[in-house]
Protein backbone atom coordinates (compact mmCIF):
# COMPACT_ATOMS: atom_id res chain seq x y z
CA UNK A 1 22.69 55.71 -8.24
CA UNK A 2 19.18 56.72 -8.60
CA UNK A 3 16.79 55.17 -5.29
CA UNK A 4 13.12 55.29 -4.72
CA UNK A 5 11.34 54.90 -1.65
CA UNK A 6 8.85 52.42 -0.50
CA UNK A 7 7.01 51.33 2.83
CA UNK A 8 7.04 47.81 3.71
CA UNK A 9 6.23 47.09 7.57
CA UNK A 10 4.78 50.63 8.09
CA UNK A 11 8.50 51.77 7.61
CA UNK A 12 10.02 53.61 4.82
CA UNK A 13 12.70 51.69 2.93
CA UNK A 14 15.00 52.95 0.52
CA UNK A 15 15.80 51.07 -3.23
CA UNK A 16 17.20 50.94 -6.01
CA UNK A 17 15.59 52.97 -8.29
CA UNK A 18 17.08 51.93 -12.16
CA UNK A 19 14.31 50.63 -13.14
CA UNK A 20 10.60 50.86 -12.44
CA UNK A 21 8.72 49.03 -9.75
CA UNK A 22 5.05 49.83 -10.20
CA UNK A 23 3.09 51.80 -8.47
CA UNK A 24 2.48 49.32 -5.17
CA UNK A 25 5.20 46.58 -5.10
CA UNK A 26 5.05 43.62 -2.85
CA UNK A 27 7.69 43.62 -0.63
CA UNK A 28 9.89 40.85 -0.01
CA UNK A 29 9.36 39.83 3.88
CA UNK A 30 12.73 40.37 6.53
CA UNK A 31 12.85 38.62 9.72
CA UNK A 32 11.08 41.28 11.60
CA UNK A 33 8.14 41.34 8.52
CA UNK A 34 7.13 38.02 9.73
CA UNK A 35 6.58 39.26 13.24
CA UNK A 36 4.10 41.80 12.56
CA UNK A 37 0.43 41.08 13.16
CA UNK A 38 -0.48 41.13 9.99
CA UNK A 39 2.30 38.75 8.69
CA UNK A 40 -0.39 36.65 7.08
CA UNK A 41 -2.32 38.45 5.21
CA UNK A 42 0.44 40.73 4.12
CA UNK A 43 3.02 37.93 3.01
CA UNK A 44 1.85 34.49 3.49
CA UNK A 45 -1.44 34.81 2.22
CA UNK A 46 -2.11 37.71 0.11
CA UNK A 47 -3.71 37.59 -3.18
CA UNK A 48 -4.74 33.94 -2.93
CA UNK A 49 -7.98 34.39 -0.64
CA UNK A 50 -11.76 33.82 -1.05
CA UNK A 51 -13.33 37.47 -0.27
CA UNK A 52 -15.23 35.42 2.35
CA UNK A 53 -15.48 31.77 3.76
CA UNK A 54 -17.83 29.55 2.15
CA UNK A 55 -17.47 26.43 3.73
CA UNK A 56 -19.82 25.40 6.54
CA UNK A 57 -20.11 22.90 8.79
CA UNK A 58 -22.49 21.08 6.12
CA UNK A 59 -21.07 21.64 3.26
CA UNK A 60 -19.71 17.96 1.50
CA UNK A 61 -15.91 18.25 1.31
CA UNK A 62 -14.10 15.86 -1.19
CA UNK A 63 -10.33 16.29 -0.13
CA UNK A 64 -7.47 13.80 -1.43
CA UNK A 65 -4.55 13.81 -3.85
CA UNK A 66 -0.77 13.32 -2.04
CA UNK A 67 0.50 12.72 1.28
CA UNK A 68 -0.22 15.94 2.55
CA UNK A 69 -4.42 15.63 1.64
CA UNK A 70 -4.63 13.72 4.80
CA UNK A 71 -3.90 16.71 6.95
CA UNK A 72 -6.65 18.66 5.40
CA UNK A 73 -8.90 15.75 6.07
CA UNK A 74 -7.89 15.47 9.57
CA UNK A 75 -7.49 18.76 10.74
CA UNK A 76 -11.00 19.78 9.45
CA UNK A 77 -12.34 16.36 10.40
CA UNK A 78 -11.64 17.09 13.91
CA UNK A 79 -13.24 20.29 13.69
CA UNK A 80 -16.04 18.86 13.08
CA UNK A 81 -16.39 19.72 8.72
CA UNK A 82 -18.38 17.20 6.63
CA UNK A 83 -15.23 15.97 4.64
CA UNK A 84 -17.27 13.14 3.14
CA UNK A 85 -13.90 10.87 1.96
CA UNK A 86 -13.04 10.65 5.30
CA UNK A 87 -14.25 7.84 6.66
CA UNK A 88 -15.10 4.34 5.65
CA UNK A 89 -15.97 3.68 2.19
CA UNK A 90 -14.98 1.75 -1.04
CA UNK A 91 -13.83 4.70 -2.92
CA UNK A 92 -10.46 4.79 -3.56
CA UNK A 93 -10.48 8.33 -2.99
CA UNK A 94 -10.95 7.38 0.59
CA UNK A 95 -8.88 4.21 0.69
CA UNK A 96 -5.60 6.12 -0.70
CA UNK A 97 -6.92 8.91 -0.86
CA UNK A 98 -3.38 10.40 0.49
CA UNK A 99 -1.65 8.45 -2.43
CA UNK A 100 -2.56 9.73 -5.99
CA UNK A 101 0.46 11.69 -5.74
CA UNK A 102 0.38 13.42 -9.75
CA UNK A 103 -2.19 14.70 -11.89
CA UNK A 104 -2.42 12.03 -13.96
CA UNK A 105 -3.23 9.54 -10.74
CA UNK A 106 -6.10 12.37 -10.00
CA UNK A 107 -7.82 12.82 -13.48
CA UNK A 108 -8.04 9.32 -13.48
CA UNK A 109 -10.12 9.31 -10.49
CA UNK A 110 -12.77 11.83 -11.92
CA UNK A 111 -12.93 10.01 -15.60
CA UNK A 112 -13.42 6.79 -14.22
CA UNK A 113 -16.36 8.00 -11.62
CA UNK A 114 -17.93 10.15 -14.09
CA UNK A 115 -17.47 8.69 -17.70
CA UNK A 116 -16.83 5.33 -16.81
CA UNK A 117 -13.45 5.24 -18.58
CA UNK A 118 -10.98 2.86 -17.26
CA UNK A 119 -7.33 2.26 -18.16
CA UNK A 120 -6.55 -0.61 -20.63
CA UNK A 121 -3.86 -2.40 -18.13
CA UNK A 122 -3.74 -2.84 -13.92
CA UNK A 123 -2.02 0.96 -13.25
CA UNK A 124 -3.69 1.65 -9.75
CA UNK A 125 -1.81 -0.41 -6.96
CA UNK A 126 -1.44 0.76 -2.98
CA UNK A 127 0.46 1.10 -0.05
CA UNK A 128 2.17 -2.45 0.10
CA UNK A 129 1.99 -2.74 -3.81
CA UNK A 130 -1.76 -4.36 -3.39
CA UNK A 131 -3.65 -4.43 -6.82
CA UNK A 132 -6.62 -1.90 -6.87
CA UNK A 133 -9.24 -3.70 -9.73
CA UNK A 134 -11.15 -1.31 -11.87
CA UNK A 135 -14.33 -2.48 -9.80
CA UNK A 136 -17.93 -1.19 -10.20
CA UNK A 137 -18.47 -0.69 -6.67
CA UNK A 138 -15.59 1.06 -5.96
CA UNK A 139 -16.74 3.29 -8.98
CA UNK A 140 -19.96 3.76 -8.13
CA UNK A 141 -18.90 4.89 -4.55
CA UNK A 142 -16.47 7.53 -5.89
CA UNK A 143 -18.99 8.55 -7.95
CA UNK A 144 -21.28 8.48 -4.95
CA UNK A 145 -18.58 10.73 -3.18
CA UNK A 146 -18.33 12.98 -6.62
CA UNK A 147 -22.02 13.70 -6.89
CA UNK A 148 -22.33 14.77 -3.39
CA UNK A 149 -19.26 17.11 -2.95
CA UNK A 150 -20.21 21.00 -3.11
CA UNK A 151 -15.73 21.43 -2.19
CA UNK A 152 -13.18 19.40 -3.94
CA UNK A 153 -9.70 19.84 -2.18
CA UNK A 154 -6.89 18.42 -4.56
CA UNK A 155 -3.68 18.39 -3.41
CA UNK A 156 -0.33 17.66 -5.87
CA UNK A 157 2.71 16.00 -5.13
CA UNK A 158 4.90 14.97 -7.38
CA UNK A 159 5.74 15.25 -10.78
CA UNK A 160 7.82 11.87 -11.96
CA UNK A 161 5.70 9.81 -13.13
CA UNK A 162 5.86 5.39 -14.37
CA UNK A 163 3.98 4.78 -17.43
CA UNK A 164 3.12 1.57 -19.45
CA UNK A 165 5.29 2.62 -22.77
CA UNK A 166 2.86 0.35 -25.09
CA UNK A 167 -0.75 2.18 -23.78
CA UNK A 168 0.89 4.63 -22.95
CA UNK A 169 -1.24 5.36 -19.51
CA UNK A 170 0.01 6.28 -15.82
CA UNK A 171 0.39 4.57 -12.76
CA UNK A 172 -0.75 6.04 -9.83
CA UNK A 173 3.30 5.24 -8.27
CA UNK A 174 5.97 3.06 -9.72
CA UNK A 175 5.18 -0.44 -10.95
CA UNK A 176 5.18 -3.10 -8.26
CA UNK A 177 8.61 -5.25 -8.27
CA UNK A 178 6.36 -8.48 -9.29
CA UNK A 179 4.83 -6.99 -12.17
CA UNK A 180 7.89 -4.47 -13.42
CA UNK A 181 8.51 -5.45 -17.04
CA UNK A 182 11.18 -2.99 -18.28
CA UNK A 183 10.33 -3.57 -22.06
CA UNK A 184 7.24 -1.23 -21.58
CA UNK A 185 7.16 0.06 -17.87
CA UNK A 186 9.08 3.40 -18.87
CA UNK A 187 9.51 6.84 -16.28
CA UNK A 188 9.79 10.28 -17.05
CA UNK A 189 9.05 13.50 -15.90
CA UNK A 190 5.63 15.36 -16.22
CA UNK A 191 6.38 18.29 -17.83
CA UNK A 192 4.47 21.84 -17.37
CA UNK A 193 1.96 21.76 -20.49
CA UNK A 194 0.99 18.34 -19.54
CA UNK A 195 0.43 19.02 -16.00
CA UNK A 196 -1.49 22.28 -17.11
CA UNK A 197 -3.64 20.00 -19.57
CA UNK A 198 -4.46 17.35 -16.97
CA UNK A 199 -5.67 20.39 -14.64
CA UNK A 200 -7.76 21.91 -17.19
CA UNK A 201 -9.61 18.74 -17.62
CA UNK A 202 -10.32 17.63 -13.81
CA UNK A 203 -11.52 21.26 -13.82
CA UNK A 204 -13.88 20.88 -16.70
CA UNK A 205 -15.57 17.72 -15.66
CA UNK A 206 -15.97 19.22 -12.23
CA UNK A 207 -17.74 22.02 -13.77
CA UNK A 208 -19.73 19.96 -16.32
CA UNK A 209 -21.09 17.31 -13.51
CA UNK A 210 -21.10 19.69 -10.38
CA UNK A 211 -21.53 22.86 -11.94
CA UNK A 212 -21.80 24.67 -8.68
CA UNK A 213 -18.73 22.91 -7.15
CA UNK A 214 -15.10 24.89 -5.63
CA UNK A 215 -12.34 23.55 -6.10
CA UNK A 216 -9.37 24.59 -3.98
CA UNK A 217 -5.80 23.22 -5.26
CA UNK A 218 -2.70 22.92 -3.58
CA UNK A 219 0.41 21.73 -3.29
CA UNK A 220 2.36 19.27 -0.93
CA UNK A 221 5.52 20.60 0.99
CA UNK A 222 6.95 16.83 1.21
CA UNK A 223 9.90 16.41 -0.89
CA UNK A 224 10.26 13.05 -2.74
CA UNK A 225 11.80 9.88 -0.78
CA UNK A 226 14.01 9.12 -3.93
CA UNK A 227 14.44 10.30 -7.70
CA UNK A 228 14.49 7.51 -10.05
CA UNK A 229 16.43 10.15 -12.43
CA UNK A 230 20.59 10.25 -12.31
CA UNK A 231 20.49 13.51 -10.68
CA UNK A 232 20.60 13.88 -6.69
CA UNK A 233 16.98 14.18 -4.89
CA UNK A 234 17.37 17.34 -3.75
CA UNK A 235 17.60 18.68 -7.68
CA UNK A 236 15.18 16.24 -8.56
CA UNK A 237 12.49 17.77 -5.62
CA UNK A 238 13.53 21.32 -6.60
CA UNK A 239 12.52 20.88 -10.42
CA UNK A 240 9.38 18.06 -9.38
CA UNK A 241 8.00 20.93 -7.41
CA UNK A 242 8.85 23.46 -9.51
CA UNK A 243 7.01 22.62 -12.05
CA UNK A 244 3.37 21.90 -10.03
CA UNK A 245 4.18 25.42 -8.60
CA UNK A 246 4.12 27.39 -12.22
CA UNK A 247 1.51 24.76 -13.78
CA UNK A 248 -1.16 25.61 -10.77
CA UNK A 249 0.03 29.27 -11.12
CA UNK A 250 -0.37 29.41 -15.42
CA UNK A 251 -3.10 27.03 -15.21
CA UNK A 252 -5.20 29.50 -12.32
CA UNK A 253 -4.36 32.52 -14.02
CA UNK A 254 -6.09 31.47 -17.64
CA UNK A 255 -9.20 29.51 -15.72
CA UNK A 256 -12.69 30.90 -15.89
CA UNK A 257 -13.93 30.84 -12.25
CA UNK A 258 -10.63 31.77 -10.64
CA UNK A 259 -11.55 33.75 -7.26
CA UNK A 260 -14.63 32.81 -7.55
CA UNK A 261 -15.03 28.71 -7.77
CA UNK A 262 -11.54 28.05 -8.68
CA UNK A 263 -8.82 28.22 -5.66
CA UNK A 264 -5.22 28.35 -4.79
CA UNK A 265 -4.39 27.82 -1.27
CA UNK A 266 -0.84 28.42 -0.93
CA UNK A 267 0.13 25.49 1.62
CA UNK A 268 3.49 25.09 -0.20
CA UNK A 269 4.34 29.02 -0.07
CA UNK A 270 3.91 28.90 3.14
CA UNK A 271 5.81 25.71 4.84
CA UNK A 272 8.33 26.83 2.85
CA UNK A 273 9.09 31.15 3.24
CA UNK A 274 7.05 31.35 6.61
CA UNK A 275 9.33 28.97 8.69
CA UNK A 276 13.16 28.43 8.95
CA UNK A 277 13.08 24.97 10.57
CA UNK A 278 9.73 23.38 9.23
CA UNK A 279 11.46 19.74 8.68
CA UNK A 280 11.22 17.01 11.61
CA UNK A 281 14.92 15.24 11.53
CA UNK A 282 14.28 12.98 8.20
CA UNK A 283 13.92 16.22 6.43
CA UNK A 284 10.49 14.94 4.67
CA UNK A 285 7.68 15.53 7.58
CA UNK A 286 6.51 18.65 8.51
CA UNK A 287 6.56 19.46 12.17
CA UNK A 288 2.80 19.39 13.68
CA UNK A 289 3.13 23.40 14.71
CA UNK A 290 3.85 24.64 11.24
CA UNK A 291 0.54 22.13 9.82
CA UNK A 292 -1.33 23.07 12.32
CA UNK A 293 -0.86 26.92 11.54
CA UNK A 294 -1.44 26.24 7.96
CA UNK A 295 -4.93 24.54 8.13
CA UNK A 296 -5.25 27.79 10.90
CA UNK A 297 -5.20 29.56 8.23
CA UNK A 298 -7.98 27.35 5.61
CA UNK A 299 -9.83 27.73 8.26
CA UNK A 300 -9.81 31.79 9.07
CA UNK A 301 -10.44 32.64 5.48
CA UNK A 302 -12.81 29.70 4.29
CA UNK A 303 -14.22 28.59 6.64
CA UNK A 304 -17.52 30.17 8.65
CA UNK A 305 -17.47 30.98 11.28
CA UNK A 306 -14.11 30.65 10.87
CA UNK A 307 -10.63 31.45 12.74
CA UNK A 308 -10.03 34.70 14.51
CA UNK A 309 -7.86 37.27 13.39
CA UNK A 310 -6.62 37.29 16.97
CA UNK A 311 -6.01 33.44 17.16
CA UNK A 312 -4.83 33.21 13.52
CA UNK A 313 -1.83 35.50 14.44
CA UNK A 314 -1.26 33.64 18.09
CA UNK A 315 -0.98 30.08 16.06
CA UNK A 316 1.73 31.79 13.88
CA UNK A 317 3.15 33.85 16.90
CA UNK A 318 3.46 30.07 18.44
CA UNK A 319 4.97 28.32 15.73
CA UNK A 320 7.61 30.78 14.82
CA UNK A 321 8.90 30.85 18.47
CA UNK A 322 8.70 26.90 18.06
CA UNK A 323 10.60 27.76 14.71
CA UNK A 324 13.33 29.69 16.00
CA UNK A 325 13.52 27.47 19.27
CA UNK A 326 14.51 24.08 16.78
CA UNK A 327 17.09 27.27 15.28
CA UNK A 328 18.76 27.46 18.89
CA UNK A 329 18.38 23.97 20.43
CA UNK A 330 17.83 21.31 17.83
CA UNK A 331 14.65 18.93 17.51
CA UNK A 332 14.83 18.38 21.00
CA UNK A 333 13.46 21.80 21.67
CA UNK A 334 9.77 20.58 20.19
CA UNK A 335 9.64 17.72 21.95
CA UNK A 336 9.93 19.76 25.43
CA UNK A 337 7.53 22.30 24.21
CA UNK A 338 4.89 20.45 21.93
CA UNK A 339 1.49 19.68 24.61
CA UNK A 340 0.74 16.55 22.35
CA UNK A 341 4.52 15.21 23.09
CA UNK A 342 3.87 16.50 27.40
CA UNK A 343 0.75 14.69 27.18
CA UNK A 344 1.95 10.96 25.78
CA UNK A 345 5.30 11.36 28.15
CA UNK A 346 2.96 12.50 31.26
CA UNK A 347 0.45 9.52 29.87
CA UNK A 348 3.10 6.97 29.91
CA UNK A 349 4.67 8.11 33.85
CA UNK A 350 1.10 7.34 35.07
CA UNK A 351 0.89 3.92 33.37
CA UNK A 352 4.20 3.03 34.44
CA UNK A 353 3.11 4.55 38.42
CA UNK A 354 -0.06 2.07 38.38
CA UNK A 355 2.18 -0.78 36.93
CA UNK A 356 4.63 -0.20 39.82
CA UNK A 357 1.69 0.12 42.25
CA UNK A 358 -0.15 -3.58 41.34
CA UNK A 359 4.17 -5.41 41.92
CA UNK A 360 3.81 -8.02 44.63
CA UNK A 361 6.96 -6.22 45.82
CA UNK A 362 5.55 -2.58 46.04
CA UNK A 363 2.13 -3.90 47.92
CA UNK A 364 4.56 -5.74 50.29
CA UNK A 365 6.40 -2.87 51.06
CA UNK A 366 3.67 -0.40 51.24
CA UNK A 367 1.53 -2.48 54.02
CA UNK A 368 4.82 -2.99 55.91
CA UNK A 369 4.76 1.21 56.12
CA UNK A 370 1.62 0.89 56.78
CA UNK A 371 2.28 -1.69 59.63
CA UNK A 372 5.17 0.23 61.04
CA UNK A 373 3.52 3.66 61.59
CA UNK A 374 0.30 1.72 63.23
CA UNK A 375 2.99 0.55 65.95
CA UNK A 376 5.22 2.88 65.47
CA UNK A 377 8.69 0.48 65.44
């Protein structure tokens, strides 16, 4: 059998050579490929970066979309970025701001801020099934946010979608219990074109009201709670995410502006290939190591100043060891070893130490010790 030789690692490595390869393949990573220090930009990362950070301690960040939007907006909160939907205000952006969860939930946002078009019937409802009115102050505001925001983060979730059959429009998750009417409340599954089509129109009003506006897309790790389709959840997840994975990807490849105003940050990619135990016990939550590392890595390449090469690889180094630790010893190995965990268990000792010390029973007994070694009986 014909082989070829390639280097991946700074090693040579021999393949099968049938059929041709191009003239500088990208390697698929081994075990030892993700220890080498330069794991992330060689595998994790690769291809998907600005040429250099942009974003600056002033610069208005709009972040939101599914679940996982709320790490961006914390981590880079706490780091002290101007992520303007973070905070108090009566945009919806910012009140569920972690629960437009599709595309469709998303454009919706932008039309209604920016061309005051509204849906027909009540599709936008909240945590606890609470109605969310079509109300011109909670426009205005998200326009507000809109009009100021030189970054727009948007992360996708999901891809199953509830629609009103008769209008035909979206809800932003499935129709509360009190309100389900199954003559016109209808699911089904967002297909690729549609997705793709939704994408290319958030990205042209961006461009036609902030014309100097980024836009960074990504995708959520967290798998869906439950399918409403008669297949198991695990299929259901695999094809849901699937298909936001190849839309983004078809979608960024045919965009004007791509590498240049038009991101991909590869969140996804990397909670999924970089790690081997990423999921806390329910299998849905990312452990706090492996998020960490990933907005580690927003922040080296994005961000100015921005992350260290140096720290960017000891935040991986970190997690991995974390990784392979859960491999070995079970969940119980990042509670022993995670400082925020150490700190809350070393917090709640010294609250239950000054409890002990205000007891009737521990004053009493610490004044007669006190008594006895003054006399000495």
């Amino acid at each position: 059998m014909a082989t070829i030789e390639g280097v991946r690692d700074g090693a040579v490595i021999t393949t099968c050579g049938s059929y041709f390869r191009g003239t500088a393949p990208q390697w698929y990573p081994t075990d030892e490929s993700l220890q080498t220090p330069d794991v992330v930009g060689d595998y994790l990362a690769r291809g998907w970066m600005p040429k250099t950070g942009f974003v600056t301690k002033d610069t208005p960040i709009v972040a939101f979309g599914s679940c996982f939007a709320s790490n961006v907006s914390n981590y880079l909160s706490k780091r002290g970025y101007s992520v303007i939907s973070h905070g108090e205000s009566a945009a919806y952006v910012t009140k569920m701001g972690d629960g437009m969860v599709h595309t469709h939930a998303i454009l919706q946002q932008f039309r209604w801020a920016w061309t005051n078009e509204q849906p027909e019937v009540a599709l936008w409802h909240g945590y606890k099934a609470e109605r969310f009115g079509y109300d011109e102050e909670a426009r205005l505001a998200t326009k507000a946010l809109f009009d100021r925001a030189d970054l727009f983060i948007i992360t996708l979730g999901l891809s199953e979608v509830w629609y009103d059959e008769v209008t035909g429009e979206v809800f932003w998750r499935a129709p509360p219990r009190e309100v389900f009417d199954p003559s016109r409340h209808k699911f089904r599954l967002s297909r690729s074109d549609e997705t793709k089509r939704n994408l290319a129109e958030i990205w042209a009003l961006i461009r036609r009201f902030r014309p100097n506006a980024k836009v960074v897309l990504t995708i959520s790790p967290i798998p869906l709670t439950a399918t409403f389709r008669d297949v198991g959840c695990i299929s259901a997840n695999a094809v849901s995410k699937a298909i936001l994975r190849g839309a983004v990807d078809e979608f960024y490849e045919d965009a004007e502006g791509k590498g240049s105003t038009l991101f991909y940050f590869p969140s996804y990619d990397m909670v999924m290939y970089g790690f081997d135990n990423q999921w806390t016990a329910d299998r849905r939550h990312v452990y706090g190591h492996v998020l960490d590392f990933n907005m580690k890595v927003f922040e080296h390449y994005y961000c100015i100043p921005g992350l260290s090469k140096a720290r960017l690889h000891a935040s991986y180094r970190k997690a991995r060891l974390l990784d392979l630790s859960i491999g070995r010893n079970g969940h119980a190995a990042v509670a022993k070893a995670d400082p925020e965990v150490l700190a809350a268990q070393l917090a709640e000792r010294r609250r239950l130490v000054a409890r002990r010390r205000r007891s009737p029973r521990y004053i009493a007994a610490l004044l007669m010790n006190r008594f006895r070694r003054r006399f000495k009986f």
